[in-house]
Protein backbone atom coordinates (compact mmCIF):
# COMPACT_ATOMS: atom_id res chain seq x y z
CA UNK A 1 -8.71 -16.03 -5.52
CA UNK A 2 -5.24 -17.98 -4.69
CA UNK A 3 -4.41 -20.52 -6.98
CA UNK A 4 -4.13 -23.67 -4.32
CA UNK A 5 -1.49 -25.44 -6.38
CA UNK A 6 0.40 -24.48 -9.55
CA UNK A 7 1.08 -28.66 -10.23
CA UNK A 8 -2.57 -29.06 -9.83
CA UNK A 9 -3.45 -26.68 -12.50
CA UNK A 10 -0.74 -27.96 -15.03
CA UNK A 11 -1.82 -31.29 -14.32
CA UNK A 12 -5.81 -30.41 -15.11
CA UNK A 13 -4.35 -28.88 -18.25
CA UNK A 14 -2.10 -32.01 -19.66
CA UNK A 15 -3.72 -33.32 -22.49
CA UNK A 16 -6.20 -31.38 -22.97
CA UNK A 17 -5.00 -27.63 -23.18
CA UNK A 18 -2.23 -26.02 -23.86
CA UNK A 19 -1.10 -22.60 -22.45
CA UNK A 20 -2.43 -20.71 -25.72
CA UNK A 21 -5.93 -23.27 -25.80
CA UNK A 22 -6.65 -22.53 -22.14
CA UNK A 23 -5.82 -18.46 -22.97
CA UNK A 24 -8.14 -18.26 -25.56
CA UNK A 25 -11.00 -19.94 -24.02
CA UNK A 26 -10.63 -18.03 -20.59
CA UNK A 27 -10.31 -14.82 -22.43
CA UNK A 28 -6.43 -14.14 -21.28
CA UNK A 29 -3.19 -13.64 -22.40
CA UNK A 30 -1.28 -16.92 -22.69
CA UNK A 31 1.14 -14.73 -20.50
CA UNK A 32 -1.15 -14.80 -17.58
CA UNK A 33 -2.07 -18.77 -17.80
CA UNK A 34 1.68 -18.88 -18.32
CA UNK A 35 2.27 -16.87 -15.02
CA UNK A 36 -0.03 -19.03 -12.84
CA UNK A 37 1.91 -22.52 -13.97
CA UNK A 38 5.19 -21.38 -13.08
CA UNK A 39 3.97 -19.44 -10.09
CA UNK A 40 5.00 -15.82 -11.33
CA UNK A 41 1.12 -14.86 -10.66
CA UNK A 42 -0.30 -17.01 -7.36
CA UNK A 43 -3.96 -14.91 -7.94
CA UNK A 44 -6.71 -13.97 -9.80
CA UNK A 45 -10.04 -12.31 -10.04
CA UNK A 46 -13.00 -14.18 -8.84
CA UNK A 47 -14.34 -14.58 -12.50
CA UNK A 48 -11.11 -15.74 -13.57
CA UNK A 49 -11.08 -18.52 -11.08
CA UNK A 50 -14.09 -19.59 -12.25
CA UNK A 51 -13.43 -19.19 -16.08
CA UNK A 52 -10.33 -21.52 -15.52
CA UNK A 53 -11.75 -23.93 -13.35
CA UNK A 54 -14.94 -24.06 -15.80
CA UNK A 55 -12.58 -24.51 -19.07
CA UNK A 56 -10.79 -27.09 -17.11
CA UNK A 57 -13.77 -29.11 -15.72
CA UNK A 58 -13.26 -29.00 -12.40
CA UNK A 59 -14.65 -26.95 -9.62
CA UNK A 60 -13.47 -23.47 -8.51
CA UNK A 61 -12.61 -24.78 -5.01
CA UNK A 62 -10.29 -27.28 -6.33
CA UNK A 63 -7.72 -25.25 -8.17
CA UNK A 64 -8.48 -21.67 -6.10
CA UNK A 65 -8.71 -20.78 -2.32
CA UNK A 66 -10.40 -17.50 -1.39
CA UNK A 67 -8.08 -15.44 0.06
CA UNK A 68 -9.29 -14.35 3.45
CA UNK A 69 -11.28 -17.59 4.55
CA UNK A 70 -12.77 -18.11 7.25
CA UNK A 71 -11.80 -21.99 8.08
CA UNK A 72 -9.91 -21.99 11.08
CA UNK A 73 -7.80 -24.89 8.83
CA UNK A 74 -6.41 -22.54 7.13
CA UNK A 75 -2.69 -21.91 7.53
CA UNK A 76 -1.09 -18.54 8.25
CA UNK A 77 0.93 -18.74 5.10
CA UNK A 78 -2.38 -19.25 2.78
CA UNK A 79 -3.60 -15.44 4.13
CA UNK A 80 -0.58 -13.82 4.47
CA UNK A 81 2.48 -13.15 1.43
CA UNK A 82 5.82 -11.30 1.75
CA UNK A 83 6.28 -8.06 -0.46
CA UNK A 84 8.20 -10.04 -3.18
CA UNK A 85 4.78 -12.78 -3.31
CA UNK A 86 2.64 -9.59 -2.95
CA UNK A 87 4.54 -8.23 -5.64
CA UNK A 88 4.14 -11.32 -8.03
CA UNK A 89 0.19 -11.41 -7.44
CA UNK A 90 -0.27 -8.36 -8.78
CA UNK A 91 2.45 -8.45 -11.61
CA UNK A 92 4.61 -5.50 -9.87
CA UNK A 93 8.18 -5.59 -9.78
CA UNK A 94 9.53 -6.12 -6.13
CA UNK A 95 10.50 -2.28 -6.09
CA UNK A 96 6.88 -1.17 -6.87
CA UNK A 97 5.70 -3.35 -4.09
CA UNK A 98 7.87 -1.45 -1.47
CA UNK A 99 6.51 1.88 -2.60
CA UNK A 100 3.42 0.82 -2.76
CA UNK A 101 3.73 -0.37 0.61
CA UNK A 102 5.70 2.61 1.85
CA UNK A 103 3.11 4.88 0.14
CA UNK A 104 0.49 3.01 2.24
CA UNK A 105 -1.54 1.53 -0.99
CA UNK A 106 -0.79 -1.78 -0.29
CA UNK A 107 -1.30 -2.84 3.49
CA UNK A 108 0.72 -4.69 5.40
CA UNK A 109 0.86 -6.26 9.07
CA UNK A 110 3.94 -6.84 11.57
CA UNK A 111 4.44 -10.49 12.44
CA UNK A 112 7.41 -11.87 14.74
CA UNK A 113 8.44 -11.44 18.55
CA UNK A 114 7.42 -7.88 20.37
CA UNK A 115 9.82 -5.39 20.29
CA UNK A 116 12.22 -7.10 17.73
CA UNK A 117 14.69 -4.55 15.88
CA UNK A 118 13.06 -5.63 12.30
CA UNK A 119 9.30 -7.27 12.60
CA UNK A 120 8.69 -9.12 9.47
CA UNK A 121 5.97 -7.58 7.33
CA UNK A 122 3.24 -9.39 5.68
CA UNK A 123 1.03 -8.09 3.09
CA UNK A 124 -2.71 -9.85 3.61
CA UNK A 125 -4.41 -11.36 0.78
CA UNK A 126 -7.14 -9.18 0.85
CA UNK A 127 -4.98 -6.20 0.67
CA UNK A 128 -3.85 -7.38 -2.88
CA UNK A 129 -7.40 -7.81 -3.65
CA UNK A 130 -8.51 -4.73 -2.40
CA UNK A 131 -5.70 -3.05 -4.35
CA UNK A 132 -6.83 -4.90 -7.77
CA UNK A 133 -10.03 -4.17 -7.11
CA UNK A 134 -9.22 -0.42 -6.45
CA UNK A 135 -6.86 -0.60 -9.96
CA UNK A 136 -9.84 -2.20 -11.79
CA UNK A 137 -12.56 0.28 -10.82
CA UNK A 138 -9.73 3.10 -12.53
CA UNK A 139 -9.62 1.17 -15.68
């Protein structure tokens, strides 16, 4: 799940939990809930999502997007990250991104004009999922 807005969730959490409160309660590391406020981390799990959004009263949909949706409102920014924003979602430096990209773990698609010298590459949101899910089912 994408976190939809990192001012949303800070603002759900004024007053009534701090970083450490809303940790404990979710079951996470006050690093992670610390990650998705200052937009280090822009995802989670699916049960994550909901363990937040539960904790913080609100529904899932409000604070978290699914990644691949199918709503043709939904912009081309919201399903598609750069390495670097890949890299953040899945707490990787930027390096071990490009390897991981090179190596063909992580997934990515060409975007820009035909033919240009240096197409931009994007690295869909469900190939970070796919690649936590695939580091999960190891653990």
């Amino acid at each position: 799940m994408v976190l939809r807005s990192r001012s949303l969730l800070r603002e759900l959490m004024a007053g009534r939990h701090d970083t450490v409160t809303l940790a404990t309660q979710v079951g996470l590391t006050k690093q992670a809930i610390s990650n998705l406020t200052s937009g280090r981390r822009i995802s989670c799990s699916t049960t994550t999502a909901e363990r937040i959004a539960d904790a913080l009263g609100c529904q899932v949909s409000t604070l978290f997007s699914p990644p691949m949706s199918g709503n043709s409102n939904s912009k081309d920014e919201e399903m598609l990250l750069t390495i670097p924003q890949a890299a953040q979602a899945i707490g990787v430096s930027r390096a071990h991104a490009y390897r991981l990209v090179a190596d063909g773990d992580l997934p990515v698609i060409d975007v820009g004009r035909k033919g240009a010298k240096k197409p931009k590459s994007r690295v869909p949101v469900a190939s970070v999922e796919a690649w936590i899910a695939r580091r999960a089912a190891r653990s």
